[in-house]
Structures are given as structure tokens and as C-alpha cells.
C-alpha atoms as a PDB file:
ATOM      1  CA  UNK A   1       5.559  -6.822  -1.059  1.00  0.00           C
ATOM      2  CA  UNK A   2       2.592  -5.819  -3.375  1.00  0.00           C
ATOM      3  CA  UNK A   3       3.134  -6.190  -7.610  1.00  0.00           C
ATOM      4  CA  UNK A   4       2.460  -3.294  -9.827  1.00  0.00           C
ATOM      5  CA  UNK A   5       2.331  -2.814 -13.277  1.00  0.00           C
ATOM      6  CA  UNK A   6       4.755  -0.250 -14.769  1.00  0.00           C
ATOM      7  CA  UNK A   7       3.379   2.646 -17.794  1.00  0.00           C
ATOM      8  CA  UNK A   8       5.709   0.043 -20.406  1.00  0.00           C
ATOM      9  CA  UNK A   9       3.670  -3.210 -19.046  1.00  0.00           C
ATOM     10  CA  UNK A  10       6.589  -4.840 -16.993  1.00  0.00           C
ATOM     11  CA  UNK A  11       5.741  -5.589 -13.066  1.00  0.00           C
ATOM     12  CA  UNK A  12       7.699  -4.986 -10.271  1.00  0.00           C
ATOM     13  CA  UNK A  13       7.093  -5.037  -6.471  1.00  0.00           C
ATOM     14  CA  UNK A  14       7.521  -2.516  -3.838  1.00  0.00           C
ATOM     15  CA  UNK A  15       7.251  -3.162  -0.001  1.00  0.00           C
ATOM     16  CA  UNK A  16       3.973  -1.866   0.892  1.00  0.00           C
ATOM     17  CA  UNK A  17       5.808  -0.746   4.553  1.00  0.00           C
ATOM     18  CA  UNK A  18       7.631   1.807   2.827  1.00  0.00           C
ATOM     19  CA  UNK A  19       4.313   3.303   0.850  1.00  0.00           C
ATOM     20  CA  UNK A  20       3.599   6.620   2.185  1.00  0.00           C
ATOM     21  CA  UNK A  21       1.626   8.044   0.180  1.00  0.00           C
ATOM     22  CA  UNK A  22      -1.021   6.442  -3.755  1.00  0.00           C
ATOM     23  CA  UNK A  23      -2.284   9.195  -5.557  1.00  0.00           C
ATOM     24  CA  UNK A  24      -4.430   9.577  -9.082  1.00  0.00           C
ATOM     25  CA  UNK A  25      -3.419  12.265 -11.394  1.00  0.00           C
ATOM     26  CA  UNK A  26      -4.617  10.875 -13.345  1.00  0.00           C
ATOM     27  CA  UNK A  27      -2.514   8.367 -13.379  1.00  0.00           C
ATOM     28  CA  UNK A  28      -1.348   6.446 -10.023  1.00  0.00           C
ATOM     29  CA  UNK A  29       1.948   7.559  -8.250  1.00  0.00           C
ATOM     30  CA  UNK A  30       3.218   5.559  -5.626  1.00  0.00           C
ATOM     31  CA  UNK A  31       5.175   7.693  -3.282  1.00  0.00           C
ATOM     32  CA  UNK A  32       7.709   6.237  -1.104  1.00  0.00           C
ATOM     33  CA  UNK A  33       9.197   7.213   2.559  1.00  0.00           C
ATOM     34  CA  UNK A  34      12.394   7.480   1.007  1.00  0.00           C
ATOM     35  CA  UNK A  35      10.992  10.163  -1.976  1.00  0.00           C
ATOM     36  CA  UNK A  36      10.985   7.757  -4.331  1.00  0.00           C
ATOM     37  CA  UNK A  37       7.616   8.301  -6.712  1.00  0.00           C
ATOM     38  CA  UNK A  38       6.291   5.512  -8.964  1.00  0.00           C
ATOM     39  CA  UNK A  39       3.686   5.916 -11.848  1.00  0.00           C
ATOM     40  CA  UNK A  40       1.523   2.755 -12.482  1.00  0.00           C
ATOM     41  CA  UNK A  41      -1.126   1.569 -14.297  1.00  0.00           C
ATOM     42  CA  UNK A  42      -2.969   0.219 -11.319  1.00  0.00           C
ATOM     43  CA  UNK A  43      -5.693   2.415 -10.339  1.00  0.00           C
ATOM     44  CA  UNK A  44      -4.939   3.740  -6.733  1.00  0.00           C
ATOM     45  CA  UNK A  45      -8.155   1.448  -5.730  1.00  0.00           C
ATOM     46  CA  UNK A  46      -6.338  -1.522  -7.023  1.00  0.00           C
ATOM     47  CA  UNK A  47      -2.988  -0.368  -4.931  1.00  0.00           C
ATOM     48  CA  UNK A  48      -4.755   0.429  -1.466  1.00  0.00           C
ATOM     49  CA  UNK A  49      -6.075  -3.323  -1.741  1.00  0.00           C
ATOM     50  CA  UNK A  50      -3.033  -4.553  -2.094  1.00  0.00           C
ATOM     51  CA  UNK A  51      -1.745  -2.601   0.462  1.00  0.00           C
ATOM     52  CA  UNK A  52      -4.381  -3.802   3.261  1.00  0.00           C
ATOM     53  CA  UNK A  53      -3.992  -7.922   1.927  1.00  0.00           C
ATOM     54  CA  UNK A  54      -0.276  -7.440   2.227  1.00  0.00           C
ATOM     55  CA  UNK A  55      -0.778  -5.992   6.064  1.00  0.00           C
ATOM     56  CA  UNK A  56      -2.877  -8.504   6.805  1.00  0.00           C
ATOM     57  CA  UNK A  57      -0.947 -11.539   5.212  1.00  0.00           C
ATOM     58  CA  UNK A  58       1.822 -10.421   7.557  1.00  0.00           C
ATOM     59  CA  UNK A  59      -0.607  -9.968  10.378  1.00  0.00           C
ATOM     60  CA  UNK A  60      -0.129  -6.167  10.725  1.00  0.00           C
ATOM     61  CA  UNK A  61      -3.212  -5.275  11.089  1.00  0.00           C
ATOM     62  CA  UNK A  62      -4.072  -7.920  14.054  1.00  0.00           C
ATOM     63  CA  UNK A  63      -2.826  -5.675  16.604  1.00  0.00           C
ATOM     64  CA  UNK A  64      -6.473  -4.172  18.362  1.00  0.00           C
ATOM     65  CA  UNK A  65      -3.834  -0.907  19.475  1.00  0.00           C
ATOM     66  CA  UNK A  66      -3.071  -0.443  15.609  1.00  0.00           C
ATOM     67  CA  UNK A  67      -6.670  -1.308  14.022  1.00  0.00           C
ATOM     68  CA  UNK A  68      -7.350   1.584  16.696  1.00  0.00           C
ATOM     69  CA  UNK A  69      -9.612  -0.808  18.642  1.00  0.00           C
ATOM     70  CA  UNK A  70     -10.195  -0.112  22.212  1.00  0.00           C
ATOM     71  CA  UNK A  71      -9.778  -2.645  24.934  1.00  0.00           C
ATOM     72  CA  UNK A  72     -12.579  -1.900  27.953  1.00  0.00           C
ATOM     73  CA  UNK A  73     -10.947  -2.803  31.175  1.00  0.00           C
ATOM     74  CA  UNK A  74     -12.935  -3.951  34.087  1.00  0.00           C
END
């Protein structure tokens, strides 16, 4: 889960698994797999760091396959 800061001050989380999509226009919308949109405060910088401490806090991004690493077999 990553904390964001609605337009009226109050925080909330969303689970970052579910993020498909920050955008600036200028303001930051958060769109969701399910079609839900979110504006923020949080500048889309701000948001996409969040989003890669929460995949790595859950070790998401230790997978070599997923990081897109290659393995060299000898």
C-alpha cells in the first residue's frame, strides 16, 4: 500500500498492485485496473517512488525474470 494526499489534504492509501496507470495534467491521477481514477497532490515523481519502495518492501522486484534480468546458462 502506498499513502497519498487527497486535493482537500486528507491521506488515504491505495495498493500500488492495482496502479495501472500516474499521470500529470497537471495535476496527478492515479488510474486504477479496476477504472477507478484518483487526483492527488503528490507529484507523479513522488507516486512512482512509492510505487518501486512498495515493490521492493514486498520483494517484487527480486525476481531476475521480472527485473528483466537474464540468467546466462553454461
Amino acid at each position: 500500500m502506498i499513502k497519498v494526499t487527497r486535493l482537500n489534504q486528507t491521506t488515504f492509501t491505495l495498493n500500488a498492485l492495482y496502479i495501472e496507470r500516474v499521470e500529470s495534467f497537471p495535476d496527478t491521477t492515479i488510474t486504477l485496473t479496476t477504472g477507478s481514477k484518483y487526483v492527488v497532490l503528490d507529484s507523479a515523481e513522488e507516486v512512482n517512488s512509492r510505487i518501486i519502495e512498495f515493490y521492493q518492501a514486498v520483494q517484487l522486484l527480486s525476481n531476475p525474470h521480472i527485473r528483466g534480468d537474464e540468467e546466462d546458462e553454461e
